[in-house]
PDB file of N, CA and C in Angstrom:
ATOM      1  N   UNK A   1     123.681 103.448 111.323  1.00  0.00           N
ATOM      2  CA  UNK A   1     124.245 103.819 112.610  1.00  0.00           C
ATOM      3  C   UNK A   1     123.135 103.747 113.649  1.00  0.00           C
ATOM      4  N   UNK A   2     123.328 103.042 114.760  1.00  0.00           N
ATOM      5  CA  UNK A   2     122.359 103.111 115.852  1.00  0.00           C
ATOM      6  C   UNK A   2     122.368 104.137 116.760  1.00  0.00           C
ATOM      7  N   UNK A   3     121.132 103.902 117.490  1.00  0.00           N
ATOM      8  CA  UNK A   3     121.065 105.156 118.361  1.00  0.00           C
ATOM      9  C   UNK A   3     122.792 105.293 119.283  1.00  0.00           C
ATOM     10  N   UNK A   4     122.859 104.693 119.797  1.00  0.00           N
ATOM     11  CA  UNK A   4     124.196 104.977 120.803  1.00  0.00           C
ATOM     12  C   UNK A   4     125.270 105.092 120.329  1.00  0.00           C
ATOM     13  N   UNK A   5     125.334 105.247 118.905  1.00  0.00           N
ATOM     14  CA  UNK A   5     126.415 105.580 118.415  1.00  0.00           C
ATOM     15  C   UNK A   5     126.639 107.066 117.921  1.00  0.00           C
ATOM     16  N   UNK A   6     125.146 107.200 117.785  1.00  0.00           N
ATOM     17  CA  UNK A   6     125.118 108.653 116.389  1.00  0.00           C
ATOM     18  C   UNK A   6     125.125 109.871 118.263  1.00  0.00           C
ATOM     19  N   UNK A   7     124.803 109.033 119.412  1.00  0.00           N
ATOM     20  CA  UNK A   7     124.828 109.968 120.486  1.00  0.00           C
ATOM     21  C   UNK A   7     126.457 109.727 120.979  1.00  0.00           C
ATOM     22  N   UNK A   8     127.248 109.264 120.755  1.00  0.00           N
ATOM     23  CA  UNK A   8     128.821 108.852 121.037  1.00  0.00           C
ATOM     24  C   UNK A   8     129.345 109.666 119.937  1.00  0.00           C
ATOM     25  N   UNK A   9     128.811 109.991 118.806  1.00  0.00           N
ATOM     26  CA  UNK A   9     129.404 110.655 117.417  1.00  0.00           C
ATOM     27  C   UNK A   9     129.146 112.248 118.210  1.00  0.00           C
ATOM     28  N   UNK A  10     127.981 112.559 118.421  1.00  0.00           N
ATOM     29  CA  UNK A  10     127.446 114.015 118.568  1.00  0.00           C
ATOM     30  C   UNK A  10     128.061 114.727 119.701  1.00  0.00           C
ATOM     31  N   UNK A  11     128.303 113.548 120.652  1.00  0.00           N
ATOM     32  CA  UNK A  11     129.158 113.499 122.061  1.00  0.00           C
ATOM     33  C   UNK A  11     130.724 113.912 122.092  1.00  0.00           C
ATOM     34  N   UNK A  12     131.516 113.480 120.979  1.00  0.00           N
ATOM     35  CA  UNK A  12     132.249 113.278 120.447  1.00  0.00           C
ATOM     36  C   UNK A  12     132.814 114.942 119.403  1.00  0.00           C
ATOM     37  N   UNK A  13     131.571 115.066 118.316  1.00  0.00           N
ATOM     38  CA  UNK A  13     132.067 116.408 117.384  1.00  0.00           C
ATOM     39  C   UNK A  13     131.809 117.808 117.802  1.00  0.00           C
ATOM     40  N   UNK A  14     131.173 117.436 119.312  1.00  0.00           N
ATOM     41  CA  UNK A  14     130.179 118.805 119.540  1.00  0.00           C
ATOM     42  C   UNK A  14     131.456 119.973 120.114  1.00  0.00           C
ATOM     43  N   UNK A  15     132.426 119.643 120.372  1.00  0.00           N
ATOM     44  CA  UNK A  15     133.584 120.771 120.886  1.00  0.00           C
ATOM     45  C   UNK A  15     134.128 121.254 119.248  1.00  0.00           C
ATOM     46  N   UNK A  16     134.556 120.181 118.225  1.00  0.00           N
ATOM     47  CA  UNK A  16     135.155 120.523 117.178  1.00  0.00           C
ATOM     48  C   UNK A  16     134.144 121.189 116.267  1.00  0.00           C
ATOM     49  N   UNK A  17     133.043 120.694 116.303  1.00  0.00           N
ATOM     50  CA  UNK A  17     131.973 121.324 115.643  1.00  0.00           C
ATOM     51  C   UNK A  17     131.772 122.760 116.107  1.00  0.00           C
ATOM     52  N   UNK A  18     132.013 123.129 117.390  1.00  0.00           N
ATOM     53  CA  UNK A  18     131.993 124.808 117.796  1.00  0.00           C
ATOM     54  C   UNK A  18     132.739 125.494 117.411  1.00  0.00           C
ATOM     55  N   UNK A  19     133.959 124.928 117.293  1.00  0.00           N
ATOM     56  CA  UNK A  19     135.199 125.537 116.792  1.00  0.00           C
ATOM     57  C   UNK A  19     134.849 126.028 115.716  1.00  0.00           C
ATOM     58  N   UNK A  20     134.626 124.922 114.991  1.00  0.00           N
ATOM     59  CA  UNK A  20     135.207 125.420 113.280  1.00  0.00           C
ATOM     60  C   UNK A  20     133.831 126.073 112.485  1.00  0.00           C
ATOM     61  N   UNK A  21     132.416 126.122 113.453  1.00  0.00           N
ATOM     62  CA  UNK A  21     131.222 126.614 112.212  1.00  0.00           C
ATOM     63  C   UNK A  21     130.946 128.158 113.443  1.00  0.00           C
ATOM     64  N   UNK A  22     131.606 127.921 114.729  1.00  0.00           N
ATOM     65  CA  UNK A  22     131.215 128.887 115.551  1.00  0.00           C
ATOM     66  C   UNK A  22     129.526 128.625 115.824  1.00  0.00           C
ATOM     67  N   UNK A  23     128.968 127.578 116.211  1.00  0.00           N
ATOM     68  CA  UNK A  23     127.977 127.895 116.786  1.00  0.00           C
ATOM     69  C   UNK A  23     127.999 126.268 117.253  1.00  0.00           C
ATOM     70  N   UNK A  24     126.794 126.039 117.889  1.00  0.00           N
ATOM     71  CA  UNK A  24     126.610 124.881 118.278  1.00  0.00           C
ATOM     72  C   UNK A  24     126.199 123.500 118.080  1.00  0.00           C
ATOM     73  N   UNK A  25     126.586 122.311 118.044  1.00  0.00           N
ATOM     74  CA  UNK A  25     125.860 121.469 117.304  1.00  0.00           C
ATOM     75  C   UNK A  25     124.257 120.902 117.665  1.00  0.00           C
ATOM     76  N   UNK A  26     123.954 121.485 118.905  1.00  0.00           N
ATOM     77  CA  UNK A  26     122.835 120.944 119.638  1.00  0.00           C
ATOM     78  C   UNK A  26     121.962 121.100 118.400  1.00  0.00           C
ATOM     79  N   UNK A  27     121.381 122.216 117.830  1.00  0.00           N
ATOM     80  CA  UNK A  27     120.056 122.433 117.029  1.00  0.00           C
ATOM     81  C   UNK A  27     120.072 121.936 115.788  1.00  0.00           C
ATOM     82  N   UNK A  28     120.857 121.180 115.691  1.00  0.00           N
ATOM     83  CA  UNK A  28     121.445 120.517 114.065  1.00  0.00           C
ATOM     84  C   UNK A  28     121.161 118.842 114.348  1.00  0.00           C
ATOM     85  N   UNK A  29     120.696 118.103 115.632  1.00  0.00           N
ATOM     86  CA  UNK A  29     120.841 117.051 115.651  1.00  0.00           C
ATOM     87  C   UNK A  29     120.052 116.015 116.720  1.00  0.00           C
ATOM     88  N   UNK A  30     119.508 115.089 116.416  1.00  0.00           N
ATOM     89  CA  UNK A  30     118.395 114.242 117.373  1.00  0.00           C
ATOM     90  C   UNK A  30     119.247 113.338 117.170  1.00  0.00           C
ATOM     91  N   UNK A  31     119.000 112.507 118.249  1.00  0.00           N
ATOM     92  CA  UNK A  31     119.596 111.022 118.332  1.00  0.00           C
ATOM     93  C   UNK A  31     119.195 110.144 117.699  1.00  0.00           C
ATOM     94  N   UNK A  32     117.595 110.319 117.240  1.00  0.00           N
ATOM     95  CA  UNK A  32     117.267 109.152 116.271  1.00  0.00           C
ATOM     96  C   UNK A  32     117.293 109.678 114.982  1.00  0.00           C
ATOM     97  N   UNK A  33     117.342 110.568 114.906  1.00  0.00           N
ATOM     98  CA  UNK A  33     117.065 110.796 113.124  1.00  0.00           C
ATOM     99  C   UNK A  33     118.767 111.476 112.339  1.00  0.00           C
ATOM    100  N   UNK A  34     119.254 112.096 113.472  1.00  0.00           N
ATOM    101  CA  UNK A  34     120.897 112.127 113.190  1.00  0.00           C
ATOM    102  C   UNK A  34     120.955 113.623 112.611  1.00  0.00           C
ATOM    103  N   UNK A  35     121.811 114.070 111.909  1.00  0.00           N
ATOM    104  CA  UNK A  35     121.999 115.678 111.590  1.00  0.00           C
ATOM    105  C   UNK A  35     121.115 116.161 110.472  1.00  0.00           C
ATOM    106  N   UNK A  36     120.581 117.023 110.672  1.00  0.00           N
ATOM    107  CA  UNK A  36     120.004 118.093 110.292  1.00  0.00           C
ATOM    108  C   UNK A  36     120.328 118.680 109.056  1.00  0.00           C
ATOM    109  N   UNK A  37     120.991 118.422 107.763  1.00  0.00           N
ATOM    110  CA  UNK A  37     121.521 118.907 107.186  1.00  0.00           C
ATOM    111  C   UNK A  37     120.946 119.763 106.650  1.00  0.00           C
ATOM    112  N   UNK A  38     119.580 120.153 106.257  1.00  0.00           N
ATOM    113  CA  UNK A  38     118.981 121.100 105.812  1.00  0.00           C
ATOM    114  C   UNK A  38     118.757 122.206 106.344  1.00  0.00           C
ATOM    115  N   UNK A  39     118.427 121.774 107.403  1.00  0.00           N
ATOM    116  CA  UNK A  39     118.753 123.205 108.850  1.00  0.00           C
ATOM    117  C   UNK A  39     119.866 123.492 108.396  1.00  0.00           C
ATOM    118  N   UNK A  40     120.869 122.990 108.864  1.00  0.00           N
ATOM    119  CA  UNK A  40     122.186 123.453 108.672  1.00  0.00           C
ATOM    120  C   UNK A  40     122.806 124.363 107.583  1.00  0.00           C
ATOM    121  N   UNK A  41     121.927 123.727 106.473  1.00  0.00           N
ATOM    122  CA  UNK A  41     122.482 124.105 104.979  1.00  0.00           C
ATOM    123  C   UNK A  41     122.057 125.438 105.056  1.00  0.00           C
ATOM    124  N   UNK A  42     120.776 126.281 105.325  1.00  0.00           N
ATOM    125  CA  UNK A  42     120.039 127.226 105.765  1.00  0.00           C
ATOM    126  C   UNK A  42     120.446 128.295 106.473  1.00  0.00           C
ATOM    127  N   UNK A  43     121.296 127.840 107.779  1.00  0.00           N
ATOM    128  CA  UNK A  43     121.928 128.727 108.823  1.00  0.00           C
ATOM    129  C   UNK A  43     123.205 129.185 108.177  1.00  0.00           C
ATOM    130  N   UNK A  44     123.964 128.366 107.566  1.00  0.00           N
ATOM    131  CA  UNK A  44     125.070 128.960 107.322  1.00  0.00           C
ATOM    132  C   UNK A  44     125.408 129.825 106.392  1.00  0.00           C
ATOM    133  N   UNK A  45     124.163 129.631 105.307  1.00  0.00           N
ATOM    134  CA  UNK A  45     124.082 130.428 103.744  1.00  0.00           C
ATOM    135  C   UNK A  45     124.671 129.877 102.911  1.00  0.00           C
ATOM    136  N   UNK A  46     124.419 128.700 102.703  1.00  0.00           N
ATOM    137  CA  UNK A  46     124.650 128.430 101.414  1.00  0.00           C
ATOM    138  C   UNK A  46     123.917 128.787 100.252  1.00  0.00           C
ATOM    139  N   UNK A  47     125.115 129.358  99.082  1.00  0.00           N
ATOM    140  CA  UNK A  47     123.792 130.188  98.090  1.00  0.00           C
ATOM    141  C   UNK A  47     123.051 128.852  96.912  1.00  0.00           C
ATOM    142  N   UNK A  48     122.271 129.364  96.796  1.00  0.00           N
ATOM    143  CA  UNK A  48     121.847 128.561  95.395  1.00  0.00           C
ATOM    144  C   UNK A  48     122.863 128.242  94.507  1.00  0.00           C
ATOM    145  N   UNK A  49     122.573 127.215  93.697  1.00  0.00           N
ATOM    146  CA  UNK A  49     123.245 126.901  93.157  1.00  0.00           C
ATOM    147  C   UNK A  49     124.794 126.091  93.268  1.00  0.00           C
ATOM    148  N   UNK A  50     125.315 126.556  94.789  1.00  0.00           N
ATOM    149  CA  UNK A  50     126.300 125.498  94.803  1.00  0.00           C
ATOM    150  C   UNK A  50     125.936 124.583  96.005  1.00  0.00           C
ATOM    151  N   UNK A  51     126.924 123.579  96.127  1.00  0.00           N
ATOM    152  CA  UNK A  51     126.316 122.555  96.605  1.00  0.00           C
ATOM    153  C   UNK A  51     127.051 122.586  98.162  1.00  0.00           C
ATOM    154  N   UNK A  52     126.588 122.081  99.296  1.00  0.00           N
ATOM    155  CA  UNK A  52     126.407 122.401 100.659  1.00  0.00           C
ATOM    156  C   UNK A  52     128.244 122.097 100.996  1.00  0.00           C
ATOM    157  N   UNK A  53     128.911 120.814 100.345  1.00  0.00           N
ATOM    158  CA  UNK A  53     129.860 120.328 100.504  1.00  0.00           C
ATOM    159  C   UNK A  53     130.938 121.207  99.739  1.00  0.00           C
ATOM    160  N   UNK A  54     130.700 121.861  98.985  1.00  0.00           N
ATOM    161  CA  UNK A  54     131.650 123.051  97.861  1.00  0.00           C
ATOM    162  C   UNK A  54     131.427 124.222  99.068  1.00  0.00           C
ATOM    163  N   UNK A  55     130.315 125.015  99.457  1.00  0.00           N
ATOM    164  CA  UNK A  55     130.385 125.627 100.226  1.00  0.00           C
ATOM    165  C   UNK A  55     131.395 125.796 101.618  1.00  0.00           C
ATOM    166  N   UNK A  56     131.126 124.604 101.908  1.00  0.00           N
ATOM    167  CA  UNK A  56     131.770 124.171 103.323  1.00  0.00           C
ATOM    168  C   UNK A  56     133.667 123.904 103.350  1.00  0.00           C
ATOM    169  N   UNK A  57     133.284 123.594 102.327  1.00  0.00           N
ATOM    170  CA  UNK A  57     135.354 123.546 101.653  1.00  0.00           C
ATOM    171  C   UNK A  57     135.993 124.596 101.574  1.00  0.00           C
ATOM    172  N   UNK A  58     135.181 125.784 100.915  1.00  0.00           N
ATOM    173  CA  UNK A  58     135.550 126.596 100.624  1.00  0.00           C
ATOM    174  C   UNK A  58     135.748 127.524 101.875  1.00  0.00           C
ATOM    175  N   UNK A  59     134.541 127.693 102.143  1.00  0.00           N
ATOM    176  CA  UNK A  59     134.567 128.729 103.647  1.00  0.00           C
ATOM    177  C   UNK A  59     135.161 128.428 105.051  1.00  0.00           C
ATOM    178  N   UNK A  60     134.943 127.054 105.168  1.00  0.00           N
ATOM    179  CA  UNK A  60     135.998 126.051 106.631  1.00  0.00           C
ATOM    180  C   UNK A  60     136.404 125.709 106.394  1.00  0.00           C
ATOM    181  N   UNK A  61     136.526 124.718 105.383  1.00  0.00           N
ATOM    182  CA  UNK A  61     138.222 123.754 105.222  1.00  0.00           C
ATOM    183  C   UNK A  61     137.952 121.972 104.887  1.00  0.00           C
ATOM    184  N   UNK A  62     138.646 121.029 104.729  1.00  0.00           N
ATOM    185  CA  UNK A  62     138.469 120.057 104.012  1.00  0.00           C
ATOM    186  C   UNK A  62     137.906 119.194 105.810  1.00  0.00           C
ATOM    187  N   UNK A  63     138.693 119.497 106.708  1.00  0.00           N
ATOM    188  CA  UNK A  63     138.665 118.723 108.379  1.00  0.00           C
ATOM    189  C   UNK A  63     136.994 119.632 108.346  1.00  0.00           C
ATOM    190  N   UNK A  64     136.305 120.282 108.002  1.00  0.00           N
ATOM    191  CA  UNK A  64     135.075 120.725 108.209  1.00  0.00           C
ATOM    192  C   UNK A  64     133.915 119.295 107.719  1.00  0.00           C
ATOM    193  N   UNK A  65     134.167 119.647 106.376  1.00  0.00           N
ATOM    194  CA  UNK A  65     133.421 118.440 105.377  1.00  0.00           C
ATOM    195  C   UNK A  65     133.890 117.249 105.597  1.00  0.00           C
ATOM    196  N   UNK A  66     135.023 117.066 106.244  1.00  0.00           N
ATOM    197  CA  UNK A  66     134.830 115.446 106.789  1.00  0.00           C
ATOM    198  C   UNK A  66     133.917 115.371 108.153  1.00  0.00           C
ATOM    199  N   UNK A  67     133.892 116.282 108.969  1.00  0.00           N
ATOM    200  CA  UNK A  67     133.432 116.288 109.862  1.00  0.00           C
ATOM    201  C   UNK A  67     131.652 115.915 110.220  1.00  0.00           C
ATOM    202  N   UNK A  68     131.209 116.933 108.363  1.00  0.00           N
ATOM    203  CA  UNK A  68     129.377 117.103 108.411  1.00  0.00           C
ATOM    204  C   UNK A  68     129.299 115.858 107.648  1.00  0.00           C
ATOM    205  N   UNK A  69     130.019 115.024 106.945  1.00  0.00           N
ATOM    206  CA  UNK A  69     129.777 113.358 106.516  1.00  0.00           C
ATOM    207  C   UNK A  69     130.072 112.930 107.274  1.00  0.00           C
ATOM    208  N   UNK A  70     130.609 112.537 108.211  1.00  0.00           N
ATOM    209  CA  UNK A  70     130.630 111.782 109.587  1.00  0.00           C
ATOM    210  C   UNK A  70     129.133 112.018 110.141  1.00  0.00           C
ATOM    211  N   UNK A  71     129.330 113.187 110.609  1.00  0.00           N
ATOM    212  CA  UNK A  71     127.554 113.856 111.319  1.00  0.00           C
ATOM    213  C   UNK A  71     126.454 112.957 110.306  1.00  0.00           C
ATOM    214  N   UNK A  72     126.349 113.342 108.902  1.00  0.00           N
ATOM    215  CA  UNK A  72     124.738 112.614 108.327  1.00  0.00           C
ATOM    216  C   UNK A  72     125.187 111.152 108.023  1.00  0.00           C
ATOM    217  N   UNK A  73     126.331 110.836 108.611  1.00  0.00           N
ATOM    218  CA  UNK A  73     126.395 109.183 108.609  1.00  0.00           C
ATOM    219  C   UNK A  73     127.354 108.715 106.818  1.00  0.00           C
ATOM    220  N   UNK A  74     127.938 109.921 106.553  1.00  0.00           N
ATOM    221  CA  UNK A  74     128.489 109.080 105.248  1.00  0.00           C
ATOM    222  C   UNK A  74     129.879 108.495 105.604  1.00  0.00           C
ATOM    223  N   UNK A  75     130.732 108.206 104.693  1.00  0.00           N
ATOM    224  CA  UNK A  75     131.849 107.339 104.522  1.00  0.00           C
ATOM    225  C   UNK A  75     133.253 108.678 104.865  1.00  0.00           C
TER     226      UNK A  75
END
């Protein structure tokens, strides 16, 4: 993903992204290097042992985890 896209993506999730994690997407994301997932993984509490995407299902919803693979660029 190129730069003007991953800033059209961030441009794009940053209202739905408030909604559904309640905070903001600004500190989760640069234009060249793209989302933050480790930050992220960190802020929200994910515990050991399970995995960031089981977390996120569970606690927001399936429209969440499509949302943070869009953000780090997956399918």
């Amino acid at each position: 993903m190129g730069y003007q896209e991953r800033v059209d993506l961030i441009k794009a999730s940053n209202i739905e992204f408030s909604r559904i994690f309640g905070r903001g997407l600004g500190p989760y994301v640069d234009p060249l290097f793209g989302f933050d997932i480790v930050s992220f993984d960190s802020d929200i509490g994910v515990p050991d042992g399970i995995s960031c995407k089981d977390f996120i299902l569970e606690k927001y919803g399936a429209r969440a985890v499509e949302l943070v693979i869009q953000l780090i660029g997956g399918e």
